[in-house]
Protein backbone atom coordinates (compact mmCIF):
# COMPACT_ATOMS: atom_id res chain seq x y z
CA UNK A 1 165.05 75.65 469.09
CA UNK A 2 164.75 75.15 473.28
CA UNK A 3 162.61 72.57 472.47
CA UNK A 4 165.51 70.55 470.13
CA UNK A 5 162.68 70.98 466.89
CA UNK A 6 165.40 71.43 463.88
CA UNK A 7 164.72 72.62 460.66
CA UNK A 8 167.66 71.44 457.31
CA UNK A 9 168.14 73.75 454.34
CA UNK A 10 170.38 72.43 452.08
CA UNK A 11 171.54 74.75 449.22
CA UNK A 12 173.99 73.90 446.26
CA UNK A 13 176.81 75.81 446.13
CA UNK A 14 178.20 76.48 442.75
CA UNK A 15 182.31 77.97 442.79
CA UNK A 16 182.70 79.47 439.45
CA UNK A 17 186.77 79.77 438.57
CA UNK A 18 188.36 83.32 437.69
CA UNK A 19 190.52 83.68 434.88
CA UNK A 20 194.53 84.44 435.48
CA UNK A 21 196.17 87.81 435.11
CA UNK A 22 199.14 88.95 433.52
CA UNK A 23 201.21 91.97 433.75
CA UNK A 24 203.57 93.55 431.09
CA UNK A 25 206.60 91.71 429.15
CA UNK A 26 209.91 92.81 430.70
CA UNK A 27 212.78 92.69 427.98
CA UNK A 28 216.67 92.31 429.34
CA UNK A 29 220.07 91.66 427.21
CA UNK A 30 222.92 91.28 429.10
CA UNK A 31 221.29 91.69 432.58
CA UNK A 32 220.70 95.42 431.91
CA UNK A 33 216.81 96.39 431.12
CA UNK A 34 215.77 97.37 427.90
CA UNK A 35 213.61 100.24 426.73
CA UNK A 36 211.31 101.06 423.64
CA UNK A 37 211.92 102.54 420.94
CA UNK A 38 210.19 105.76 422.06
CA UNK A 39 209.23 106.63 418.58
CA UNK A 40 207.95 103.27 417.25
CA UNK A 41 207.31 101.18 420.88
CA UNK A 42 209.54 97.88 419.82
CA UNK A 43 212.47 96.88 421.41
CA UNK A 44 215.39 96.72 418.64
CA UNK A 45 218.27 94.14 419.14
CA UNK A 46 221.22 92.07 416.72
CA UNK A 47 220.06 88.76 415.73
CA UNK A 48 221.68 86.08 417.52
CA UNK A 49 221.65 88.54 420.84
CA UNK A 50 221.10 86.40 423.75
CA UNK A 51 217.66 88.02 425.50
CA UNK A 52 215.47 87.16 428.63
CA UNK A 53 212.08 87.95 428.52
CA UNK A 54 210.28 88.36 431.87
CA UNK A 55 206.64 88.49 432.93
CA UNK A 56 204.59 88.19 436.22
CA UNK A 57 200.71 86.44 436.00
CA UNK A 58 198.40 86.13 439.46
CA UNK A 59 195.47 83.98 440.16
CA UNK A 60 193.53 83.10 443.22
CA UNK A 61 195.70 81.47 445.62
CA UNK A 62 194.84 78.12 444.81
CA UNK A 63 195.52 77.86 441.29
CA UNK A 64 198.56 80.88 441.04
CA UNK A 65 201.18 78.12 442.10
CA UNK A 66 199.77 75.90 438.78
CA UNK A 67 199.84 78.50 436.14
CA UNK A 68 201.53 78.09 432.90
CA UNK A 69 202.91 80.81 431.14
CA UNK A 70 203.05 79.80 427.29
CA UNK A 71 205.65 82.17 425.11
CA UNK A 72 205.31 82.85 421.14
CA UNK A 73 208.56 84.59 420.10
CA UNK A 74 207.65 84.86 416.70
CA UNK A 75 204.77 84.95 414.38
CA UNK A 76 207.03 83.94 411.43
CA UNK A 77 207.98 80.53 413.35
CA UNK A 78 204.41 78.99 414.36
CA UNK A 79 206.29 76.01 415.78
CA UNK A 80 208.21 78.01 418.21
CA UNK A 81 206.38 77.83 421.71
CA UNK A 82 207.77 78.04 425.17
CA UNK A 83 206.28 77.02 428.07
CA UNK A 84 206.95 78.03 431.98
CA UNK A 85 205.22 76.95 435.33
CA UNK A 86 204.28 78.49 437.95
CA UNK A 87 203.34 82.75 437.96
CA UNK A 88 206.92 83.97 437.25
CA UNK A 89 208.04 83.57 433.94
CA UNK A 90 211.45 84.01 432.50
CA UNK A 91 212.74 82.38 429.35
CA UNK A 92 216.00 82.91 427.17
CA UNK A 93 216.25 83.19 423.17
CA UNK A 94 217.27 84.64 420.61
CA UNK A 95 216.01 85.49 416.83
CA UNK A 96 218.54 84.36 414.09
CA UNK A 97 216.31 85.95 411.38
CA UNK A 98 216.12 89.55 410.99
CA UNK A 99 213.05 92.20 411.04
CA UNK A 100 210.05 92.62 412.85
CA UNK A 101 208.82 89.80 414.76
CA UNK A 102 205.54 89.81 416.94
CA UNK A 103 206.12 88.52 420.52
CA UNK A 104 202.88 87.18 422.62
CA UNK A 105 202.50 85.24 426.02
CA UNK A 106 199.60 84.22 428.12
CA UNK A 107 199.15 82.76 431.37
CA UNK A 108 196.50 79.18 431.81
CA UNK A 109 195.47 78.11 435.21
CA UNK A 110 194.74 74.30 435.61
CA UNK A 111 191.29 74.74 434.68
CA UNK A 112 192.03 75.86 430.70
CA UNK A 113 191.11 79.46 432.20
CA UNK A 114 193.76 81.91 430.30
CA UNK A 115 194.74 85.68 430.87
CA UNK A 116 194.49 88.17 427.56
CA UNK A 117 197.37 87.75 425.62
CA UNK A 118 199.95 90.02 425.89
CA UNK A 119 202.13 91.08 422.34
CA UNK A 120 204.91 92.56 421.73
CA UNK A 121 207.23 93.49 418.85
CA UNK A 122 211.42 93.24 418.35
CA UNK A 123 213.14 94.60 415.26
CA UNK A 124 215.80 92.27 414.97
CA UNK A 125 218.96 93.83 413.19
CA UNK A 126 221.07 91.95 410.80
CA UNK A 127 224.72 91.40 411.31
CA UNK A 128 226.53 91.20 408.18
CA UNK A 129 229.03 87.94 407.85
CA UNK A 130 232.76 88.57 408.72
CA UNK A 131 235.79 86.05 407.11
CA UNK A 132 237.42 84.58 409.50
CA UNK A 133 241.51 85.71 409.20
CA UNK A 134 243.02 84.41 406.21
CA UNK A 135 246.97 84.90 404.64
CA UNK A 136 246.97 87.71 402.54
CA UNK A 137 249.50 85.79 399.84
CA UNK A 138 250.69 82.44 399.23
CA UNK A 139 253.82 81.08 397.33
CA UNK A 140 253.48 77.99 395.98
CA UNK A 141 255.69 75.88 393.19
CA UNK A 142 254.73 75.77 389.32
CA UNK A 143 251.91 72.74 388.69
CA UNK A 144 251.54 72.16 392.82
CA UNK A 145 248.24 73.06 394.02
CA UNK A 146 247.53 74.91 396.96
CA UNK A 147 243.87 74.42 399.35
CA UNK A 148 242.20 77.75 400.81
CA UNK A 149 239.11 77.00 402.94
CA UNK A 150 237.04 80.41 404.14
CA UNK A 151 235.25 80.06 407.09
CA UNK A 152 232.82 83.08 407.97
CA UNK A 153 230.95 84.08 411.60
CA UNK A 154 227.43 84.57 410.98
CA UNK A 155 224.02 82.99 411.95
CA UNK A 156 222.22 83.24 408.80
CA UNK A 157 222.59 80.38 405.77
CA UNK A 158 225.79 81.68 403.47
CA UNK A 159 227.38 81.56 400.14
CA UNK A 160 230.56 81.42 399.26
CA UNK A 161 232.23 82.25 395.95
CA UNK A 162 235.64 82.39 394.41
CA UNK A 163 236.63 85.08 392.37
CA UNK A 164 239.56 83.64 390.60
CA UNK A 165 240.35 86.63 388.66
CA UNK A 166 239.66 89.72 390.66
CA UNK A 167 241.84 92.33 388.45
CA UNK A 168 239.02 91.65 385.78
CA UNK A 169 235.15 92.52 386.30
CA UNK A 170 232.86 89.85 385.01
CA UNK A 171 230.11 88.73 383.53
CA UNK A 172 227.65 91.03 385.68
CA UNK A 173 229.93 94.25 384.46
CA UNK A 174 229.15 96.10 388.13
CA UNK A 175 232.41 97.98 388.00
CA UNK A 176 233.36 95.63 391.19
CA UNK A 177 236.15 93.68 389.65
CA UNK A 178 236.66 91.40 392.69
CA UNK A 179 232.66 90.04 393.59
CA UNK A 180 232.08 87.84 390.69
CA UNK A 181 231.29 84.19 390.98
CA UNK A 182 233.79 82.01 389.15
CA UNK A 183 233.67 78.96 392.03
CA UNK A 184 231.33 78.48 394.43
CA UNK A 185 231.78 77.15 397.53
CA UNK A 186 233.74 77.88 400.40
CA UNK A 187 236.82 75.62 399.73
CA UNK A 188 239.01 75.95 396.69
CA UNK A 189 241.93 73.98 394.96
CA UNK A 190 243.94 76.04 392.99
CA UNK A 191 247.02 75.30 390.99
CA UNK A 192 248.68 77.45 387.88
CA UNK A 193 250.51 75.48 385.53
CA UNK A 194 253.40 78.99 385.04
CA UNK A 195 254.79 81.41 386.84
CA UNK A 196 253.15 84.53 388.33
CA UNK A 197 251.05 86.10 390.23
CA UNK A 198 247.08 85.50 390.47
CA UNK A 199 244.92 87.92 392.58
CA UNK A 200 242.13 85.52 394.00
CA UNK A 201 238.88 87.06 396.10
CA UNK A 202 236.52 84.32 398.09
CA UNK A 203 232.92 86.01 398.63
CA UNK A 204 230.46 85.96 401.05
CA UNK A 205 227.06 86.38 401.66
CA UNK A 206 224.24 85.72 404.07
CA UNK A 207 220.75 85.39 403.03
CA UNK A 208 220.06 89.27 403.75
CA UNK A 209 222.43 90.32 400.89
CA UNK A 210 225.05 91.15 403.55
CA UNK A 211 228.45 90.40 401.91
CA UNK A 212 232.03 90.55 403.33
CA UNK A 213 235.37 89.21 401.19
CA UNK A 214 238.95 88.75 401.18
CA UNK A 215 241.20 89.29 398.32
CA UNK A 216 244.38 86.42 398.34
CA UNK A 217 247.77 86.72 395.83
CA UNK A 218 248.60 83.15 394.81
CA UNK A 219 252.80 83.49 393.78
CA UNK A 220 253.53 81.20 391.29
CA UNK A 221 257.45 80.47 391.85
């Protein structure tokens, strides 16, 4: 006071944190924006399609600059985790195996302090295989052998078979004369000890029961 008396309160101050914030998941393929499904709310896309997914979290001002953003692109795949700093997030992937999968993200300050999580779902589509161009016929000489290697574009683990006699159904009696499984494996040495013709079909399939095949006459001259 005007008389220089002085009285000292000292009071603990106690700053409690506040926990991040985190908007909605943005969804883009090929730099365009992607909607819902209207009628079931998930985003639908082709396996293997490149994506970005996109999200914004806040904070107070001193921790928004040290958030991390931690991605779960699928619950099938609880290994796969993807972490971003800072509030804006933006990651690229893709999802090789087809269906639903369940998409979540969350934003942690440097505190442990996280945001709700956020989850989403993606129907992935399958893409069925597709041969790679192969010769329709071959002529080769009586007893030489000739090598055909098929070589298919997909994503997913395939099989390859040889149908070395695809005029005749097999074993399985489907009424498809060219799908049956004489030689598996995506390389084949064949060789005919006479002359003729032989109507060969190699097989594929991906692990979705997706097939595509190409039917080869091996001339016997």
């Amino acid at each position: 006071d005007d008389d220089g008396e002085a009285v000292t309160i000292t009071k603990k101050l106690e700053i409690l944190n506040v926990n991040p914030t985190i908007g909605g998941m943005e969804f883009w393929a090929n730099g365009a924006f992607l909607e819902k499904d209207i009628a079931s709310g998930v985003w639908s896309i082709n396996e293997s399609t490149e994506v970005q997914l996109r999200i914004t979290a806040d904070d107070s001002t001193l921790d928004k600059d040290g958030l991390i953003i931690n991605w779960k692109p699928s619950d099938r795949d609880s290994n796969w985790s993807i972490s971003t700093d800072g509030p804006n997030s933006e990651v690229n992937l893709s999802w090789n195996t087809s269906g639903f999968h369940e998409i979540t993200v969350k934003a942690t300050d440097d505190n442990g302090a996280t945001s709700q999580i956020i989850l989403e779902r993606v129907m992935v589509k399958n893409l069925a295989p597709v041969l790679k161009a192969m010769d329709d016929s071959y002529n080769i000489s009586e007893d030489d052998a000739i090598q055909l290697i098929a070589e298919a574009t997909d994503t997913d683990e395939l099989t390859y078979c040889w149908d070395l006699d695809a005029n005749t159904d097999g074993e399985d009696e489907n009424g498809i004369l060219y799908d049956d499984c004489d030689l598996p494996g995506a390389e084949l040495e064949f060789s005919k000890g006479y002359s003729g013709s032989n109507l060969l079909t190699v097989n594929v399939w991906d692990d979705d029961g997706e097939w595509d095949y190409h039917s080869i006459t091996i001339n016997n001259v």
